[in-house]
C-alpha atoms as a PDB file:
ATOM      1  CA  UNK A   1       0.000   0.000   0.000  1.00  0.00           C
ATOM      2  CA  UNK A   2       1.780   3.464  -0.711  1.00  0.00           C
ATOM      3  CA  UNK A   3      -0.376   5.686   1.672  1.00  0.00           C
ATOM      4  CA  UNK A   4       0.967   9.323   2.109  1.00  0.00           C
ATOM      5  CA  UNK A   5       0.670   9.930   5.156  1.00  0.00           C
ATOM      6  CA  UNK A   6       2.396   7.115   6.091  1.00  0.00           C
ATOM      7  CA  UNK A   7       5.204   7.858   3.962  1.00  0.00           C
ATOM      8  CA  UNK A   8       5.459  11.772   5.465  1.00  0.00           C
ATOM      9  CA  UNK A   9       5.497  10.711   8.610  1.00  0.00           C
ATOM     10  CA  UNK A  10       8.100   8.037   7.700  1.00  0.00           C
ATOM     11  CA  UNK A  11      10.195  11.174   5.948  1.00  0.00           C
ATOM     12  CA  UNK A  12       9.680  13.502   9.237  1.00  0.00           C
ATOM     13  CA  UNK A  13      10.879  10.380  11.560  1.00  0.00           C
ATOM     14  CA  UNK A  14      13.869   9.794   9.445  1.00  0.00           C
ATOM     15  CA  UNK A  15      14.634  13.590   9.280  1.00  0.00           C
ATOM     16  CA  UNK A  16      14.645  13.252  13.556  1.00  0.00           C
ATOM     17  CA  UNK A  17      16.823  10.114  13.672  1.00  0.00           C
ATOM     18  CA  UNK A  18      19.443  12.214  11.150  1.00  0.00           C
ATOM     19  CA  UNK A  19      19.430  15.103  14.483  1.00  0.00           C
ATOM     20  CA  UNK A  20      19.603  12.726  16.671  1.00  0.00           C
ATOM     21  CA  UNK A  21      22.468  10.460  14.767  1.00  0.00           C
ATOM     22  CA  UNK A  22      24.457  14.068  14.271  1.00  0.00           C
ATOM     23  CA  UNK A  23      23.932  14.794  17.926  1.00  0.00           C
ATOM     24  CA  UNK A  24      25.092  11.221  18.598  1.00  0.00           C
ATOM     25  CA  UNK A  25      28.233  11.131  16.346  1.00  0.00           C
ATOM     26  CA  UNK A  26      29.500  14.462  17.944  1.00  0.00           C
ATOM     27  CA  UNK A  27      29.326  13.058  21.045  1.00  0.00           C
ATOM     28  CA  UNK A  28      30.122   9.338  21.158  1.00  0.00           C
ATOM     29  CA  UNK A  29      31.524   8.772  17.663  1.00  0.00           C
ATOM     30  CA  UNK A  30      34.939   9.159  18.697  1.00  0.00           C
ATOM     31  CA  UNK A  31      35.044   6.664  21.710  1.00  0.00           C
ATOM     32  CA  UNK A  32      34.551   3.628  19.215  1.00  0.00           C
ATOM     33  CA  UNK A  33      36.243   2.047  16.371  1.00  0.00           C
ATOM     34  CA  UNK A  34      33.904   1.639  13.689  1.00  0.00           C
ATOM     35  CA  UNK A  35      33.103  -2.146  12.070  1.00  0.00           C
ATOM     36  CA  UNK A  36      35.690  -2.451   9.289  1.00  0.00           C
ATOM     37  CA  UNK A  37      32.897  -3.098   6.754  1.00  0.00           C
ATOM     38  CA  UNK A  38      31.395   0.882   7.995  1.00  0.00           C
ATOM     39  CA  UNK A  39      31.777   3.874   6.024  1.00  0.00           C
ATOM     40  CA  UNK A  40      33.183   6.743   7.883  1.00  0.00           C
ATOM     41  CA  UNK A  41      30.586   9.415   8.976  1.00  0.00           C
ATOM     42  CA  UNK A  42      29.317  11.452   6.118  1.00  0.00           C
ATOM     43  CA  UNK A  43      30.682   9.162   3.335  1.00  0.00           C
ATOM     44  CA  UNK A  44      27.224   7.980   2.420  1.00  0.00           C
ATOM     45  CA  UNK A  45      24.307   9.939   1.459  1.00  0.00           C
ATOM     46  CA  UNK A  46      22.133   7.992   4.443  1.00  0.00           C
ATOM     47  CA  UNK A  47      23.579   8.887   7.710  1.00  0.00           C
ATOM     48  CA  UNK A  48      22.165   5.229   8.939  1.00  0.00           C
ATOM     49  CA  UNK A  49      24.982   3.827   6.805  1.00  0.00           C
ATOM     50  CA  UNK A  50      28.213   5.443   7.392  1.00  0.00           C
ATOM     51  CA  UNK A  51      29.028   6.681  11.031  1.00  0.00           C
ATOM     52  CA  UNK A  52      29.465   4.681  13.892  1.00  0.00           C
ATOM     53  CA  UNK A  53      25.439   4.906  14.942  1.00  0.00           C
ATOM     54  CA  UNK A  54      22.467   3.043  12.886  1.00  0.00           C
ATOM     55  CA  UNK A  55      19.222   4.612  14.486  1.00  0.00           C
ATOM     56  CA  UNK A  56      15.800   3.500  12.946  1.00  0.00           C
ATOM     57  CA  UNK A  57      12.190   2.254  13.770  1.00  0.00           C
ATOM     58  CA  UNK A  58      10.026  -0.397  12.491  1.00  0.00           C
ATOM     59  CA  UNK A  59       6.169  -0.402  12.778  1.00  0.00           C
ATOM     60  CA  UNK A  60       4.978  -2.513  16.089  1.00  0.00           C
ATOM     61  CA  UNK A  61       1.042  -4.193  16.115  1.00  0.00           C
ATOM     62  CA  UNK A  62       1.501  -4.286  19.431  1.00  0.00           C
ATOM     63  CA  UNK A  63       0.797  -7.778  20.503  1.00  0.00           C
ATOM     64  CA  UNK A  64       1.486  -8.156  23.956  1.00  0.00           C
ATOM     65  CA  UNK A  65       2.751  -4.738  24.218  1.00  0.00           C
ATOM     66  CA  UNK A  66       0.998  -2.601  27.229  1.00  0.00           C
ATOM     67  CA  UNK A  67       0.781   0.718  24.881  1.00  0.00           C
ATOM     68  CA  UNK A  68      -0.516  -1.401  21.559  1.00  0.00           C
ATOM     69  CA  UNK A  69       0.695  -0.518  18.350  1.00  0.00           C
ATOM     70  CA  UNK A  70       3.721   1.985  17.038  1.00  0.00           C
ATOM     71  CA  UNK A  71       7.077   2.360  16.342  1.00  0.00           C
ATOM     72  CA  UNK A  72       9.872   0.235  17.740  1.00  0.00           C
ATOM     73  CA  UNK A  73      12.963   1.982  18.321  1.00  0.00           C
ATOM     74  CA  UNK A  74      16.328   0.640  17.422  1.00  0.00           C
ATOM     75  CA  UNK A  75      19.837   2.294  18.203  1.00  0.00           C
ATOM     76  CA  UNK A  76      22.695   0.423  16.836  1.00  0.00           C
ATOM     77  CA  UNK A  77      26.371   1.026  17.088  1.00  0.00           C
ATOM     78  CA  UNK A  78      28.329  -0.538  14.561  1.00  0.00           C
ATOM     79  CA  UNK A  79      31.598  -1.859  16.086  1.00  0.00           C
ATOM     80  CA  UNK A  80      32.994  -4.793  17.025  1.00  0.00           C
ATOM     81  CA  UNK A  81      34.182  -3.053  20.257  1.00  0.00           C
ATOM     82  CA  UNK A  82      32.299  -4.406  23.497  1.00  0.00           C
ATOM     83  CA  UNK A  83      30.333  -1.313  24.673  1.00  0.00           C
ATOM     84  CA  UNK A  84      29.829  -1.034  28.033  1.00  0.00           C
ATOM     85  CA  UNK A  85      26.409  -1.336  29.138  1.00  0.00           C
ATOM     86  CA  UNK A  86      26.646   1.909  31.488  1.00  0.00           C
ATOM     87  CA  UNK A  87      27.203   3.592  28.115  1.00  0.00           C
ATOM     88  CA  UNK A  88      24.656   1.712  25.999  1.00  0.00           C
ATOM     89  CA  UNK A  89      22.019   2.812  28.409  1.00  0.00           C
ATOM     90  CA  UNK A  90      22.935   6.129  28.727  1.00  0.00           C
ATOM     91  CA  UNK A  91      23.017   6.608  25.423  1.00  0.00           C
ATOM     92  CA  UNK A  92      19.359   5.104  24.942  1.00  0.00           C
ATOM     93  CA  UNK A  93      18.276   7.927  27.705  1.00  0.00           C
ATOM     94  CA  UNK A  94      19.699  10.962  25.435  1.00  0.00           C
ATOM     95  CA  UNK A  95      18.178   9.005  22.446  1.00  0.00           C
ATOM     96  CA  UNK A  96      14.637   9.021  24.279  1.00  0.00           C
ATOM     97  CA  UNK A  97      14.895  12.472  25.943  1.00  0.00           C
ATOM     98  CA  UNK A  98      15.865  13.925  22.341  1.00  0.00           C
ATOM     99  CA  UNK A  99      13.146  11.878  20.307  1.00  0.00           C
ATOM    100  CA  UNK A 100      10.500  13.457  22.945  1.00  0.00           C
ATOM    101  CA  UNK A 101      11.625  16.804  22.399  1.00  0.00           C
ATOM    102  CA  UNK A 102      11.997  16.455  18.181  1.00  0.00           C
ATOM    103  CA  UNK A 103       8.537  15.165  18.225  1.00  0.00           C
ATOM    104  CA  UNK A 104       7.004  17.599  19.961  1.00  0.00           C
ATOM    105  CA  UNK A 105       8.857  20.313  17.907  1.00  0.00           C
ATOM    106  CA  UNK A 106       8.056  18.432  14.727  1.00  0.00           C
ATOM    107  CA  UNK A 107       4.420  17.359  15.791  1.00  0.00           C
ATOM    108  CA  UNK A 108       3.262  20.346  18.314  1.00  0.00           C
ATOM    109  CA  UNK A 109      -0.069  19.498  20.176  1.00  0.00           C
ATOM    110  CA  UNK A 110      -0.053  16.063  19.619  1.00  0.00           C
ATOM    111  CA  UNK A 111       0.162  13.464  22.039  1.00  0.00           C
ATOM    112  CA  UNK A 112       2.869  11.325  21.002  1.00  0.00           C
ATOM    113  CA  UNK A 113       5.059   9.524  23.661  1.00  0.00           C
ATOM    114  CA  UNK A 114       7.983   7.258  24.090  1.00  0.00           C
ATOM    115  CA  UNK A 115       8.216   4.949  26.615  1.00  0.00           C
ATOM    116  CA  UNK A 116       9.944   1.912  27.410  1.00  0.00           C
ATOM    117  CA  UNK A 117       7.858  -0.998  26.781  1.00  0.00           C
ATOM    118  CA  UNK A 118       8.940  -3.866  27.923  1.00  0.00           C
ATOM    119  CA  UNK A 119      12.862  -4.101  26.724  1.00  0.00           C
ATOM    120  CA  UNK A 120      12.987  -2.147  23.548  1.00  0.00           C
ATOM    121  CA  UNK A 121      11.802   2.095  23.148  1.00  0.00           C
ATOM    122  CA  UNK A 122       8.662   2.624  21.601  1.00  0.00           C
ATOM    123  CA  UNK A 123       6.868   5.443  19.789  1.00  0.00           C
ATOM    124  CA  UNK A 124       3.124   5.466  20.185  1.00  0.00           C
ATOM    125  CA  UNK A 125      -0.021   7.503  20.627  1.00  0.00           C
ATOM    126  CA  UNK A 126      -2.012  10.007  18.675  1.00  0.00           C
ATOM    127  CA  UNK A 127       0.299   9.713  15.229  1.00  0.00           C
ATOM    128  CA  UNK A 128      -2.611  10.622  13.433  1.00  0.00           C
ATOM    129  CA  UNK A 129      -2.473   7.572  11.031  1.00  0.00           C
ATOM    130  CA  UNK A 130      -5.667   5.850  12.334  1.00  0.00           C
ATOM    131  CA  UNK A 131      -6.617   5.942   8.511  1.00  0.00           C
ATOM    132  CA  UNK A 132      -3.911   3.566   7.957  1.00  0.00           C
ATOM    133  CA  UNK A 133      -6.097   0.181  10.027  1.00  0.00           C
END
């Protein structure tokens, strides 16, 4: 189905995962060697493949989740370097406490939260796709 709405909200999530990969890459791109098979950062025209982060989100139904359907949000760092988990997670906060404020700049009076749900981030509430059932 090529709906568009879906696809410009898809296009506006992208365009906050570039911020949020830029903001990411200044900050923790150095501490890391990248996988040998990675571009350097801004090599590729797609920030999600050159850099050492990968940040995306694929569409959730919800099963078994306690907020129902939305996006699933994925942060990746491509090394082969073990990453402490002290970092992973504090990463994951910024990632979450920058996502909430890009949507809300992005998508103003809309009720759109992320939360934890269960152990991956997820993006859910009033995206304003209900068209899209």
């Amino acid at each position: 189905m090529n709906n568009p709405y879906m696809a410009e909200w898809e296009g506006t999530l992208k365009k906050i995962f570039d911020e949020i990969d830029d903001y990411l890459e200044d900050k923790y791109g150095y501490l890391y060697p990248l996988h040998p098979a990675r571009a350097q950062r801004g090599i590729t025209s797609n920030k999600s493949s050159d850099g050492l982060f990968n940040i995306g989100a694929a569409f959730s139904a919800g099963f078994g989740s306690k907020y129902g359907r939305g996006w699933v949000v994925d942060v990746h760092m491509v090394t082969l370097s073990k990453v402490p988990e002290k970092i992973k997670k504090e990463i994951y906060i910024e990632v979450t406490g920058k996502l909430k404020h890009l949507l809300e700049e992005y998508y103003p009076g809309k009720d759109i939260k992320v939360a934890k749900d269960g152990n991956v981030f997820k993006i859910f509430g009033e995206l304003g796709l209900e068209f899209c059932n």
